[in-house]
C-alpha atoms as a PDB file:
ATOM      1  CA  UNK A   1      39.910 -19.937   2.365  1.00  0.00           C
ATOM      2  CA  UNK A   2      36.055 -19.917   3.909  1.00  0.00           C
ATOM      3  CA  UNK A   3      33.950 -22.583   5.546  1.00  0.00           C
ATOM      4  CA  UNK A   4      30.442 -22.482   4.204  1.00  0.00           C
ATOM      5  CA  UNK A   5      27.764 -24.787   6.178  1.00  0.00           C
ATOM      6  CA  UNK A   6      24.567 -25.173   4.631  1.00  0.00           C
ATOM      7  CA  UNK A   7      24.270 -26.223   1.224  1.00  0.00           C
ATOM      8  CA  UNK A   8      20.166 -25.756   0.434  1.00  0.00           C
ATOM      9  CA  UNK A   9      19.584 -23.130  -2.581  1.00  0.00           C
ATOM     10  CA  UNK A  10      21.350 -20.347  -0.625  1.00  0.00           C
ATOM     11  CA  UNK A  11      24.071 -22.119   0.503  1.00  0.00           C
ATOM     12  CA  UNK A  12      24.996 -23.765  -2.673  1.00  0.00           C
ATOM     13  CA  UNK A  13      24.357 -20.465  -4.425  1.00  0.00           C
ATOM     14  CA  UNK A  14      26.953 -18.713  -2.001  1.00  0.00           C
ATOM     15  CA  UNK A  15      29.562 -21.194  -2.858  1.00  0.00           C
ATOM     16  CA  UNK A  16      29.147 -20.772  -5.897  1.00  0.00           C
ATOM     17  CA  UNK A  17      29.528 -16.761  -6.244  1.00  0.00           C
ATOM     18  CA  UNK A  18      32.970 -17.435  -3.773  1.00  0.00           C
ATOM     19  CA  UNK A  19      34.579 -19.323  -6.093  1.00  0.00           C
ATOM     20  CA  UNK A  20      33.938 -17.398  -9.699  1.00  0.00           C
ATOM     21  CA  UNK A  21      35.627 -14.550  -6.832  1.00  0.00           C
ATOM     22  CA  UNK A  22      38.420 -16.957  -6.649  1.00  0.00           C
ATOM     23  CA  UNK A  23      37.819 -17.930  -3.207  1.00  0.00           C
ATOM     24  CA  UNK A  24      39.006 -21.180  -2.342  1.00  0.00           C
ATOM     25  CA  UNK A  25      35.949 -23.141  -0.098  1.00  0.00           C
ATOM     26  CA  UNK A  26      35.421 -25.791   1.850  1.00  0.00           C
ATOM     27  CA  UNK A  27      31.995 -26.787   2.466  1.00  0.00           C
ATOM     28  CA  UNK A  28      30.120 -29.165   4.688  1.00  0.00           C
ATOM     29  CA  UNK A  29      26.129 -30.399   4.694  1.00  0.00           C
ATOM     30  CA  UNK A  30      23.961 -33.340   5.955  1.00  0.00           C
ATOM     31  CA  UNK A  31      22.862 -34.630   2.979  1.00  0.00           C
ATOM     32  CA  UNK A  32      26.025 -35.696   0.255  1.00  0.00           C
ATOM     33  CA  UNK A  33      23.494 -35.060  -2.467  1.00  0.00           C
ATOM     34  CA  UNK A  34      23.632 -31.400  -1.827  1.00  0.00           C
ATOM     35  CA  UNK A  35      27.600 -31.253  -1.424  1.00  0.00           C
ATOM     36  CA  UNK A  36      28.037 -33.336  -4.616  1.00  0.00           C
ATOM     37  CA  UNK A  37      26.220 -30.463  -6.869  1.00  0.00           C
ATOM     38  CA  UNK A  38      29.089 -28.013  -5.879  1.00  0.00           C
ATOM     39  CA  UNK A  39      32.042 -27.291  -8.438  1.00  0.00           C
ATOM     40  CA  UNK A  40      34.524 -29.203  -8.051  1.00  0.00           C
ATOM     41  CA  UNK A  41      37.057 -26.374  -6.763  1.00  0.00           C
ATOM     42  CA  UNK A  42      35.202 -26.675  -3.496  1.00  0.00           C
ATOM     43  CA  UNK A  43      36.498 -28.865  -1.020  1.00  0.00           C
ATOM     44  CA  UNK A  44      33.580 -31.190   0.986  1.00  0.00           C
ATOM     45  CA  UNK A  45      34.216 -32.559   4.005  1.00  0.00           C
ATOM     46  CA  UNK A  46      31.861 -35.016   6.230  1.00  0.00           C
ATOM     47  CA  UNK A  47      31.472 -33.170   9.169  1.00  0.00           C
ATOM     48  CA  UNK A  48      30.617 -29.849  10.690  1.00  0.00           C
ATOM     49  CA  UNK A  49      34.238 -29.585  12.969  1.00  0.00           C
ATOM     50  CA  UNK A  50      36.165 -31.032   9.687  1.00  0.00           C
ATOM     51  CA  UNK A  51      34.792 -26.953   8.242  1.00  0.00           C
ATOM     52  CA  UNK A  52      37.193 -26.037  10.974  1.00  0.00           C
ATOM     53  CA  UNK A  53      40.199 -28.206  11.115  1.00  0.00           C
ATOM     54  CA  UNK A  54      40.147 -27.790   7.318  1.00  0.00           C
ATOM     55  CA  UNK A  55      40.840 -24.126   7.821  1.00  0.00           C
ATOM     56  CA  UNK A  56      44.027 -22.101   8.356  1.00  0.00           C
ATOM     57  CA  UNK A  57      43.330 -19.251  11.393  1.00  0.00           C
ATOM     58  CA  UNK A  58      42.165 -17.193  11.814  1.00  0.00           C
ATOM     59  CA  UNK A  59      38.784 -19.011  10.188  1.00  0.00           C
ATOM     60  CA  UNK A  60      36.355 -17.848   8.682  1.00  0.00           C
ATOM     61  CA  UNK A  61      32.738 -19.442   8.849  1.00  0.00           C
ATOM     62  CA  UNK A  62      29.453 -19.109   7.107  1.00  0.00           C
ATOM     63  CA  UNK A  63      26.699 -20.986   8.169  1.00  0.00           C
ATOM     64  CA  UNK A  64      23.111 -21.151   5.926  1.00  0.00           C
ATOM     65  CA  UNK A  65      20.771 -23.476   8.140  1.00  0.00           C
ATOM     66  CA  UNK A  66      17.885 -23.095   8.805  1.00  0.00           C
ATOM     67  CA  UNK A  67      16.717 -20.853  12.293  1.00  0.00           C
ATOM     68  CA  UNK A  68      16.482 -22.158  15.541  1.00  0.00           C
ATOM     69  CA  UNK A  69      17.947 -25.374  17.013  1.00  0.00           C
ATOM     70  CA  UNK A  70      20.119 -26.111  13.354  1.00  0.00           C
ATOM     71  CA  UNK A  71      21.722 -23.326  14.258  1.00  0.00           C
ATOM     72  CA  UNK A  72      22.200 -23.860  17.988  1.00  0.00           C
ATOM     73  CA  UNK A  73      23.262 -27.744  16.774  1.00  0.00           C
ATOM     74  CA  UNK A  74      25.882 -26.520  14.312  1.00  0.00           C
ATOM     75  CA  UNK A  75      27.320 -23.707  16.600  1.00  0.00           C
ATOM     76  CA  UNK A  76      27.193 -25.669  20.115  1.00  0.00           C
ATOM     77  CA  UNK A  77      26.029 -29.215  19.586  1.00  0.00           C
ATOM     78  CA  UNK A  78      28.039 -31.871  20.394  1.00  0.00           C
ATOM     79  CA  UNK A  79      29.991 -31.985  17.068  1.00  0.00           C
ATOM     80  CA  UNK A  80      29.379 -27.983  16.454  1.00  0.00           C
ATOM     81  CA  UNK A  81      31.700 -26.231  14.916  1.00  0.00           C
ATOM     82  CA  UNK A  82      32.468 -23.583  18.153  1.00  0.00           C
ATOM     83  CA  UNK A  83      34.486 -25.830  20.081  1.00  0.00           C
ATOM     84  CA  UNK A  84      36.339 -26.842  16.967  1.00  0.00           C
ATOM     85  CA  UNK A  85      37.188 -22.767  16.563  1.00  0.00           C
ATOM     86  CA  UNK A  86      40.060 -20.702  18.000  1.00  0.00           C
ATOM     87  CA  UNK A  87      40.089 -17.309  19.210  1.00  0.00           C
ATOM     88  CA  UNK A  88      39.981 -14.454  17.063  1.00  0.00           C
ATOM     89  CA  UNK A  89      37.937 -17.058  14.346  1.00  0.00           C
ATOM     90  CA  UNK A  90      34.596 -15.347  12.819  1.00  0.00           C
ATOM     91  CA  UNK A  91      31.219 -17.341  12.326  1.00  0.00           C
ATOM     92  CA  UNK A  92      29.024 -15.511  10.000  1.00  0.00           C
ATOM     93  CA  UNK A  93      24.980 -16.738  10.397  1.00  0.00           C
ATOM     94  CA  UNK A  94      23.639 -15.880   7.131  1.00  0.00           C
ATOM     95  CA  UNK A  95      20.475 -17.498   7.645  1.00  0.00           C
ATOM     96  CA  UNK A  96      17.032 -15.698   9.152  1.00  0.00           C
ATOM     97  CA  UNK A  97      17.641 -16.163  12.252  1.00  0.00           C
ATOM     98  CA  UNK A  98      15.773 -14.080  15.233  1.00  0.00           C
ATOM     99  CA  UNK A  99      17.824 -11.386  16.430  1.00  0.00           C
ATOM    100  CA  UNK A 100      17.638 -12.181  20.084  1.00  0.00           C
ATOM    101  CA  UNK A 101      18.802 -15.623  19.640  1.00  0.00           C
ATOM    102  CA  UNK A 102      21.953 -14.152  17.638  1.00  0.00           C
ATOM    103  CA  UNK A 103      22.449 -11.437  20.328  1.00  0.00           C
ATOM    104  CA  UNK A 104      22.980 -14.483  22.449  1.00  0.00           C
ATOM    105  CA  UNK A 105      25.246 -16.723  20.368  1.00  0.00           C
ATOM    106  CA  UNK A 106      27.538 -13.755  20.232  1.00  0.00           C
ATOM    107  CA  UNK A 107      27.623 -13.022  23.333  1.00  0.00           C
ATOM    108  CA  UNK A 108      28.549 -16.621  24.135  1.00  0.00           C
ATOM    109  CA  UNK A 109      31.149 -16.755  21.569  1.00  0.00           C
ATOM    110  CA  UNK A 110      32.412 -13.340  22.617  1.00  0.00           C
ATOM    111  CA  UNK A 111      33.270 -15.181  26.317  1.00  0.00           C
ATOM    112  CA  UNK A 112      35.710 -17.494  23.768  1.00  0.00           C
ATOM    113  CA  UNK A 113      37.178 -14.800  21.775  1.00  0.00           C
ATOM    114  CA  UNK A 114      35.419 -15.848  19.225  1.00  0.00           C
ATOM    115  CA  UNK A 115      33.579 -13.244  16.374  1.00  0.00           C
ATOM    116  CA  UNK A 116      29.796 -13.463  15.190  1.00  0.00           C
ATOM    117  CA  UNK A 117      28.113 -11.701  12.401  1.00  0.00           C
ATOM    118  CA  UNK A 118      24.554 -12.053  11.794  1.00  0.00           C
ATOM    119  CA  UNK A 119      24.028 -11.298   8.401  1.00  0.00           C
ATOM    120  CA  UNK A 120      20.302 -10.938   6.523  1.00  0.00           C
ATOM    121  CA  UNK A 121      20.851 -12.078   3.161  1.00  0.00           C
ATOM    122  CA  UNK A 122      17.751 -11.897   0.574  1.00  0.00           C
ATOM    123  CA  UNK A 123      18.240 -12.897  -3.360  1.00  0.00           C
ATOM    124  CA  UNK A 124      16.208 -15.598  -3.351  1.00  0.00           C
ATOM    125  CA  UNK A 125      17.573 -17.894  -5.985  1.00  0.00           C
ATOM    126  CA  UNK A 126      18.470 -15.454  -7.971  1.00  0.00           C
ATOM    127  CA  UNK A 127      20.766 -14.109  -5.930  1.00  0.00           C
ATOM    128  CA  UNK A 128      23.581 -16.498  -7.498  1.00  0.00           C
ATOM    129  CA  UNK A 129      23.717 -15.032 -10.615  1.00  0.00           C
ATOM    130  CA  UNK A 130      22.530 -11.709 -10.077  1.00  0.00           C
ATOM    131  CA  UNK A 131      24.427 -11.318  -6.514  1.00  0.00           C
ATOM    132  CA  UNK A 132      22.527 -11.014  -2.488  1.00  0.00           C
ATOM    133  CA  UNK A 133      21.528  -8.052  -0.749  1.00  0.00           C
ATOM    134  CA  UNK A 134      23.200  -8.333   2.718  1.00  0.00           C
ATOM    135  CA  UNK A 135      22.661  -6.373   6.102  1.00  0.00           C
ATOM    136  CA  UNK A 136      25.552  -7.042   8.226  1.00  0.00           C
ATOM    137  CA  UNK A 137      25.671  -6.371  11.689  1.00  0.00           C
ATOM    138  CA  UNK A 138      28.655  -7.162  13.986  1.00  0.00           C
ATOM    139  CA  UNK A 139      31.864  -5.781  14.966  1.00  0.00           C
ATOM    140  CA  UNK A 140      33.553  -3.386  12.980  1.00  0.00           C
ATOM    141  CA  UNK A 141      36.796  -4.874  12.703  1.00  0.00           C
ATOM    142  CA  UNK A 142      35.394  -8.548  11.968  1.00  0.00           C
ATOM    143  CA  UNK A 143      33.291  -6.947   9.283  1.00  0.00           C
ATOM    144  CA  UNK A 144      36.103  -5.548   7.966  1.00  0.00           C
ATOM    145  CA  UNK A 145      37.841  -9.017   7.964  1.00  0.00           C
ATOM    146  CA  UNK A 146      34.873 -10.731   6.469  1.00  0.00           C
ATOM    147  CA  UNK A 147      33.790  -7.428   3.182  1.00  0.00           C
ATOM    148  CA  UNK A 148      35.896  -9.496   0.823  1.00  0.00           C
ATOM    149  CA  UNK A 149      33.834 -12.147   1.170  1.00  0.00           C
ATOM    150  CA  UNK A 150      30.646 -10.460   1.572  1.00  0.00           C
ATOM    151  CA  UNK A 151      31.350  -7.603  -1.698  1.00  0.00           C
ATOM    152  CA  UNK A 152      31.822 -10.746  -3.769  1.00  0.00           C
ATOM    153  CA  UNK A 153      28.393 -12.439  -2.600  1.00  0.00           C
ATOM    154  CA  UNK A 154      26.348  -9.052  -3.203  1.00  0.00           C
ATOM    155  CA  UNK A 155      25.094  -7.554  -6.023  1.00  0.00           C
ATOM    156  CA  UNK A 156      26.479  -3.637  -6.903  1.00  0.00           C
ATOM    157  CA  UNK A 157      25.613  -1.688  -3.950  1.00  0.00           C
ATOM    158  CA  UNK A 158      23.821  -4.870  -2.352  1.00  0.00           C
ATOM    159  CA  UNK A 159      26.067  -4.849   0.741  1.00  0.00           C
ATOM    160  CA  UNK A 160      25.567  -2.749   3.955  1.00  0.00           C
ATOM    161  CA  UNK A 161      26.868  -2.680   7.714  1.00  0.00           C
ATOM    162  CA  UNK A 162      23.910  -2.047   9.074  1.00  0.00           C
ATOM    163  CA  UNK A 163      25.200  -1.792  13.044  1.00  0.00           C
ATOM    164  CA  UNK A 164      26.441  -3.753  15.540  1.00  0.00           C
ATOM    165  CA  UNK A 165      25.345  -8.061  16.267  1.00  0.00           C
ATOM    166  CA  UNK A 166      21.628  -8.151  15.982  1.00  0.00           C
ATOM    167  CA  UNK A 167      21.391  -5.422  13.565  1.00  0.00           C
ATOM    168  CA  UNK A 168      21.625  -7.589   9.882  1.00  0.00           C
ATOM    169  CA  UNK A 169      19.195 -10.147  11.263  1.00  0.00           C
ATOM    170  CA  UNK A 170      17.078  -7.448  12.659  1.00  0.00           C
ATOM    171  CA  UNK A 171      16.587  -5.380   9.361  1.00  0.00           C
ATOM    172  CA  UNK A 172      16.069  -8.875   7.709  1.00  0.00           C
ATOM    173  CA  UNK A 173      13.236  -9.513   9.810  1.00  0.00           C
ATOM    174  CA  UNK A 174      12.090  -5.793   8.734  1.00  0.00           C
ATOM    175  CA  UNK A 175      12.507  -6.498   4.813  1.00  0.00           C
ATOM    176  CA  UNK A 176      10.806  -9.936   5.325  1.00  0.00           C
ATOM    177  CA  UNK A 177       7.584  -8.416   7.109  1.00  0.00           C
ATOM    178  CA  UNK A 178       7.599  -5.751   4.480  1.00  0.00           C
ATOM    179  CA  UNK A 179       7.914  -8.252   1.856  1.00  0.00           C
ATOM    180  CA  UNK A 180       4.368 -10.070   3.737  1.00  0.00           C
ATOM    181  CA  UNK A 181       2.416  -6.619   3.065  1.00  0.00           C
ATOM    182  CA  UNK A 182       3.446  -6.632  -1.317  1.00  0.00           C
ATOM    183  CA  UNK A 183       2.846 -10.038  -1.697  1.00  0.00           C
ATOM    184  CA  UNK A 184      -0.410  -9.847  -0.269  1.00  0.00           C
ATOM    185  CA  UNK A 185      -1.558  -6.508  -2.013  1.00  0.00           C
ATOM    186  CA  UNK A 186      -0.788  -8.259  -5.767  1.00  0.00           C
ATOM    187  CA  UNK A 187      -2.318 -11.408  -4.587  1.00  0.00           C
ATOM    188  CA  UNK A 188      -5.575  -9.698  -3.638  1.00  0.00           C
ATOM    189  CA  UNK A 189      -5.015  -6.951  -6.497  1.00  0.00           C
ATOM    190  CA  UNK A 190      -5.407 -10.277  -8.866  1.00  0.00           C
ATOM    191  CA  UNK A 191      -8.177 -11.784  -7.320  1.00  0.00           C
ATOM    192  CA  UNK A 192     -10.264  -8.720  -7.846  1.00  0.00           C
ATOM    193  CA  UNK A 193      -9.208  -8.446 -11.692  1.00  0.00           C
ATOM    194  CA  UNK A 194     -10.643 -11.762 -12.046  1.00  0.00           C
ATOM    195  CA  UNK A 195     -13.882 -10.783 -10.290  1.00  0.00           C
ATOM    196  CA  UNK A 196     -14.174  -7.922 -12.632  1.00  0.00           C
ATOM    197  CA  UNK A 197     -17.219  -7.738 -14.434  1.00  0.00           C
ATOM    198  CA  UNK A 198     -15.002  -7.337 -17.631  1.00  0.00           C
ATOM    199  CA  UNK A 199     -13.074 -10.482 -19.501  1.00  0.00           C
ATOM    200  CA  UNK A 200      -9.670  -8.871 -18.545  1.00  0.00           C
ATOM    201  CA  UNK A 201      -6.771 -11.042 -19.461  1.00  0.00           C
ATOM    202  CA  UNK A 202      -4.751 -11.053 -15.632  1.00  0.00           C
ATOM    203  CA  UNK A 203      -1.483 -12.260 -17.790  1.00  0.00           C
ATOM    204  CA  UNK A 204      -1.665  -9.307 -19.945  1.00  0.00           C
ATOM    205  CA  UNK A 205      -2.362  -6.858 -17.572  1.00  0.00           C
ATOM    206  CA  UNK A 206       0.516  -8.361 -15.390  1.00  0.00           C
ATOM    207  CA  UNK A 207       2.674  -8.102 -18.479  1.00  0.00           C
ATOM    208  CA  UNK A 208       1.493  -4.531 -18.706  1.00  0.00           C
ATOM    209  CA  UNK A 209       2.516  -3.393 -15.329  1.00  0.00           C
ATOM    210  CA  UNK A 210       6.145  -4.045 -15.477  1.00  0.00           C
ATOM    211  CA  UNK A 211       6.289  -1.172 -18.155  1.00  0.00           C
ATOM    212  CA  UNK A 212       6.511   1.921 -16.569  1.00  0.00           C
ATOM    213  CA  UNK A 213       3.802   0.902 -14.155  1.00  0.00           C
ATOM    214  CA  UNK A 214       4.230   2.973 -10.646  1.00  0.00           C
ATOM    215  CA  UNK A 215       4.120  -1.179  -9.288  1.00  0.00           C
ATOM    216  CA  UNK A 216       6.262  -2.250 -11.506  1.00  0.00           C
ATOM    217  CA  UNK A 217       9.393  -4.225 -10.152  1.00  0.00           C
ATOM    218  CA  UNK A 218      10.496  -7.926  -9.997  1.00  0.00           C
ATOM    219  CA  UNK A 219       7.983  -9.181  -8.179  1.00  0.00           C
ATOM    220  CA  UNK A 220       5.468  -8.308 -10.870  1.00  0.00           C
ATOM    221  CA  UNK A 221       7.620  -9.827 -13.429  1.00  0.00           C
ATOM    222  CA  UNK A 222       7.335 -13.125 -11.351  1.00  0.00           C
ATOM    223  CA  UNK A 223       3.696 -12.571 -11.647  1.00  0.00           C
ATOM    224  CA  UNK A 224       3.638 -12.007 -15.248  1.00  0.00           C
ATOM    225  CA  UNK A 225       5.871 -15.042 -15.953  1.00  0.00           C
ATOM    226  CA  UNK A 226       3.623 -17.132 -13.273  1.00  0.00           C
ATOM    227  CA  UNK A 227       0.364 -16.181 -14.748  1.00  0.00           C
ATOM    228  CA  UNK A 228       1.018 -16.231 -18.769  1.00  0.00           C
ATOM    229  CA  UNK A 229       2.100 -20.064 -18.428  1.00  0.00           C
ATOM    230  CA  UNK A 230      -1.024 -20.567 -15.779  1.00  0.00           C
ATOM    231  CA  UNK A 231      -3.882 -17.600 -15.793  1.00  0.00           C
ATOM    232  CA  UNK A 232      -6.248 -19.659 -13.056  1.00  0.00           C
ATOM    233  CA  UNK A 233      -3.159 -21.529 -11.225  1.00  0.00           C
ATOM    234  CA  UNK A 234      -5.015 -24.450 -11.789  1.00  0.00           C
ATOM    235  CA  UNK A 235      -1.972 -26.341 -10.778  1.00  0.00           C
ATOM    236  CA  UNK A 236      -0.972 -24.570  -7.666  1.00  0.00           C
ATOM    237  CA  UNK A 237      -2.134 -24.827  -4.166  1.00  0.00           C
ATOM    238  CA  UNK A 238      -2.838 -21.312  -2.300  1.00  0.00           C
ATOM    239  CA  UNK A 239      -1.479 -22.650   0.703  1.00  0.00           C
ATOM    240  CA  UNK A 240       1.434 -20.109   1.623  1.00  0.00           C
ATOM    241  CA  UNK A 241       4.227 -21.160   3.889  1.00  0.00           C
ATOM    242  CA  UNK A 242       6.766 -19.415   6.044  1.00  0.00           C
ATOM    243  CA  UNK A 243       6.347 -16.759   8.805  1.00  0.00           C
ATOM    244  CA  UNK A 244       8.841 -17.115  11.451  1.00  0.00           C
ATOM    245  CA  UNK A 245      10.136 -14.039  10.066  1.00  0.00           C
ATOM    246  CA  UNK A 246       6.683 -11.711   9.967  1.00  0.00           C
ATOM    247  CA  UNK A 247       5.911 -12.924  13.493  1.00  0.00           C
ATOM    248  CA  UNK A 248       9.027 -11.996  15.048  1.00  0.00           C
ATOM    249  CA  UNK A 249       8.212  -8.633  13.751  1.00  0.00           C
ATOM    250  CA  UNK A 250       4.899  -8.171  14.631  1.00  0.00           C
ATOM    251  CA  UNK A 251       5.657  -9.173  18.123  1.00  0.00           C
ATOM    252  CA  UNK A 252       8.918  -6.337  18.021  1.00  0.00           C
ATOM    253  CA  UNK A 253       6.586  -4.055  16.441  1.00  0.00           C
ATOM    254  CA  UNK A 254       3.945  -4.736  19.775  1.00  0.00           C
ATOM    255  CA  UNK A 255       6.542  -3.969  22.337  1.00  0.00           C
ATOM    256  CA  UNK A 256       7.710  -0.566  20.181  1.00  0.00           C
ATOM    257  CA  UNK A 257       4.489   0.556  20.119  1.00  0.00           C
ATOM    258  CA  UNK A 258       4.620   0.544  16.341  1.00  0.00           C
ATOM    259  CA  UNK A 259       1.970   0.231  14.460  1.00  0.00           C
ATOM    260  CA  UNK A 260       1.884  -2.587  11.559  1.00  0.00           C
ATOM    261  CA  UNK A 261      -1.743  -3.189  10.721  1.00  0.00           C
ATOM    262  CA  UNK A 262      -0.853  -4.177   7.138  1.00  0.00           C
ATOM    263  CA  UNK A 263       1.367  -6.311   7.913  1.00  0.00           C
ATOM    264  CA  UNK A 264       0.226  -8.203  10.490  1.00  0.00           C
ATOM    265  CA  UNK A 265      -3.004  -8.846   8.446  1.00  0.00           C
ATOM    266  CA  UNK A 266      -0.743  -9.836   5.695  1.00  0.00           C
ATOM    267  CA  UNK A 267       0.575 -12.831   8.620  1.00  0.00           C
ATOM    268  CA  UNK A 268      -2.594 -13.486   9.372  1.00  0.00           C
ATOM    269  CA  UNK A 269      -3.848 -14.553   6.378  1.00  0.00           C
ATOM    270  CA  UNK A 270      -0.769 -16.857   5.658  1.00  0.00           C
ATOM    271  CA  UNK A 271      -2.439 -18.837   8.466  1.00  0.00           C
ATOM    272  CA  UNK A 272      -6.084 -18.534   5.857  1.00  0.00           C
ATOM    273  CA  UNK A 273      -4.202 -19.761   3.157  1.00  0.00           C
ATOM    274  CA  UNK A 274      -3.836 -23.033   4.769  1.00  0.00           C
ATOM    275  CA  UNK A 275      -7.838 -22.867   5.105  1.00  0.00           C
ATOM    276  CA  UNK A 276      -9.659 -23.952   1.478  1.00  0.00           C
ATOM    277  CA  UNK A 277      -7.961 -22.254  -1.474  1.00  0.00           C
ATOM    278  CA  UNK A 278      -8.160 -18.908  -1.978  1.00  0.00           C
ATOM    279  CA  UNK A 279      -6.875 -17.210  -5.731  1.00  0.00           C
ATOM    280  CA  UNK A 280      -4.960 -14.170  -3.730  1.00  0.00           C
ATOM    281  CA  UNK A 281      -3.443 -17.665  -2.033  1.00  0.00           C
ATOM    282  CA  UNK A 282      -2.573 -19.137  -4.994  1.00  0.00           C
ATOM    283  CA  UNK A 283      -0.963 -16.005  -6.641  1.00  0.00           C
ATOM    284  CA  UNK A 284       0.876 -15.536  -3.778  1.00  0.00           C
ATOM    285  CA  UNK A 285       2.379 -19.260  -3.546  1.00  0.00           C
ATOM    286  CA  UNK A 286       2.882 -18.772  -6.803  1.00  0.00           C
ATOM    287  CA  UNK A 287       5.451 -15.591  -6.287  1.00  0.00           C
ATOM    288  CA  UNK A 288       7.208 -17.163  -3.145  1.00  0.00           C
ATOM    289  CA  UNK A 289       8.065 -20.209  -5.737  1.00  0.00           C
ATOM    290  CA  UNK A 290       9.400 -17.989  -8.251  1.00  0.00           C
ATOM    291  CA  UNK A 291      11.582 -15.587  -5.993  1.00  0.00           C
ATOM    292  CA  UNK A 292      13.152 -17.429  -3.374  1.00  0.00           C
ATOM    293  CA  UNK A 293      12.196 -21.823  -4.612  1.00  0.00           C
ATOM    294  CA  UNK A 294      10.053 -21.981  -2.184  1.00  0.00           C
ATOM    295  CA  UNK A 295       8.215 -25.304  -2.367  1.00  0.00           C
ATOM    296  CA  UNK A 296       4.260 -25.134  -3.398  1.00  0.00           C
ATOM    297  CA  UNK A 297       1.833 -27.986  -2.920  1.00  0.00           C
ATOM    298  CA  UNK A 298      -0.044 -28.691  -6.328  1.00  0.00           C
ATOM    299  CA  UNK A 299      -3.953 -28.826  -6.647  1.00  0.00           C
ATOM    300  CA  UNK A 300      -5.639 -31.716  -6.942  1.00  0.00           C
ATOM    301  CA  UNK A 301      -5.796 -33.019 -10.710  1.00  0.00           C
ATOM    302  CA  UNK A 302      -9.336 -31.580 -10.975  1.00  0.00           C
ATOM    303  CA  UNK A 303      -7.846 -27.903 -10.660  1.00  0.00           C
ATOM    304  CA  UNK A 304     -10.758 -27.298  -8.127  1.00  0.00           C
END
């Protein structure tokens, strides 16, 4: 049996995939709305240390909150799950957390006997059906303990120890800054189709370039689907969130003398976007709804 802790779109989607395994779950969040849309073969429970004492050593933990102090609240807080734990238990942060601040969880856990795994996992919210991509990084032997679990949540071949703690939530930062740069280049490649000087249908040709297209790929599909129901995104903001993620790896890229002019324009103009609208904005929001839920703030009725 597995904790899960977290039960947004990722979280729910991860319980989900453990129990069509035949994993038996039991599964805690803040809000009861989000625990009650779980099958019913997962067990809820009311608190974060009720994860633990519902668990048999040694435990198993996966947590899915969001970066930052949710995550230092549900590991150390005063009703965090850590001092619930025993040693030899394994906590598994599958959320994007920075890879400095899980460098230090683990090494504070380690002083208890106590495992971590960072682990980047990227699906979006299609990940449930069609299975995660996850970079692992931790101990070998608490890997080990934990590929079970994390073979089930991927998709075929979507699974990799990347290295030791730091490593999974390190590449994650990697595949989410790359992820900045393609977004950004369809966006903008859009924008200038519908500057053309020619009546070019930006649906069609979207359509168009997931068949055989050197581009091609699910992201462009997003954009096809996204743009035949709405060709101007009248009802769609271009105001495009995130970019914890893109910083942290900008500022990693700085101190390893790496370039990453691309992408740290791509950052840059996620701060834009929250300027007055821009189409490349809009197409953008547009994809980040699509692939991973991410919430997009509609246009005024007008469509201006």
């Amino acid at each position: 049996m597995v904790g899960v802790i977290g039960l947004g779109r990722m979280g729910r989607g991860v319980v989900n995939r453990l129990v069509a395994a035949g994993f038996g779950v039991v599964a805690y969040d803040r809000d009861p709305a989000a625990a009650a849309q779980l099958p019913p073969e997962a067990k809820t429970v009311t608190g974060v240390r009720e994860v633990a004492d519902a668990l048999s050593g040694p435990r198993i933990v996966f947590m899915l909150v969001p970066a930052g102090e949710p995550v230092e609240q549900t590991l150390f807080g005063d009703e965090g799950i850590v001092s619930a734990l025993e040693p030899g238990d394994i906590v598994v942060d599958a959320g994007n957390s920075y890879f400095r601040d899980s460098l230090r969880r683990a090494a504070a856990l380690k002083e208890k006997s106590i495992h971590f795994i960072d682990c980047g996992t990227s699906g979006g919210i299609g990940g449930e059906a069609e299975g995660y991509c996850l970079m692992v990084g931790g101990d070998a032997e608490a890997v080990e303990r934990v590929r079970p679990m994390f073979e089930a949540l991927a998709a075929p071949g979507g699974y990799l120890h990347v290295g030791q703690v730091g490593s999974g939530h390190y590449t994650k930062m990697v595949h989410n800054a790359i992820e900045y740069g393609i977004l950004q280049a369809i966006g903008e490649g859009f924008e200038l189709l519908r500057a053309a000087p020619y009546a070019i249908n930006v649906a069609d040709v979207a359509q168009l370039w997931t068949k055989g297209s050197v581009i091609r790929g699910w992201l462009m599909e997003l954009a096809a689907d996204a743009l035949s129901e709405d060709p101007e995104l009248k009802t769609i903001k271009g105001e495009i969130g995130g970019g914890s993620t893109g910083r942290w790896a900008i500022d990693e890229a700085w101190d390893a003398g790496v370039p990453l002019s691309v992408i740290a324009l791509s950052y840059s103009l996620r701060h834009r976007s929250r300027q007055p609208d821009s189409y490349a904005g809009k197409v953008v929001a547009a994809l980040r709804n699509r692939f991973g839920g991410h919430e997009m703030v509609e246009a005024e009725a007008d469509g201006a």
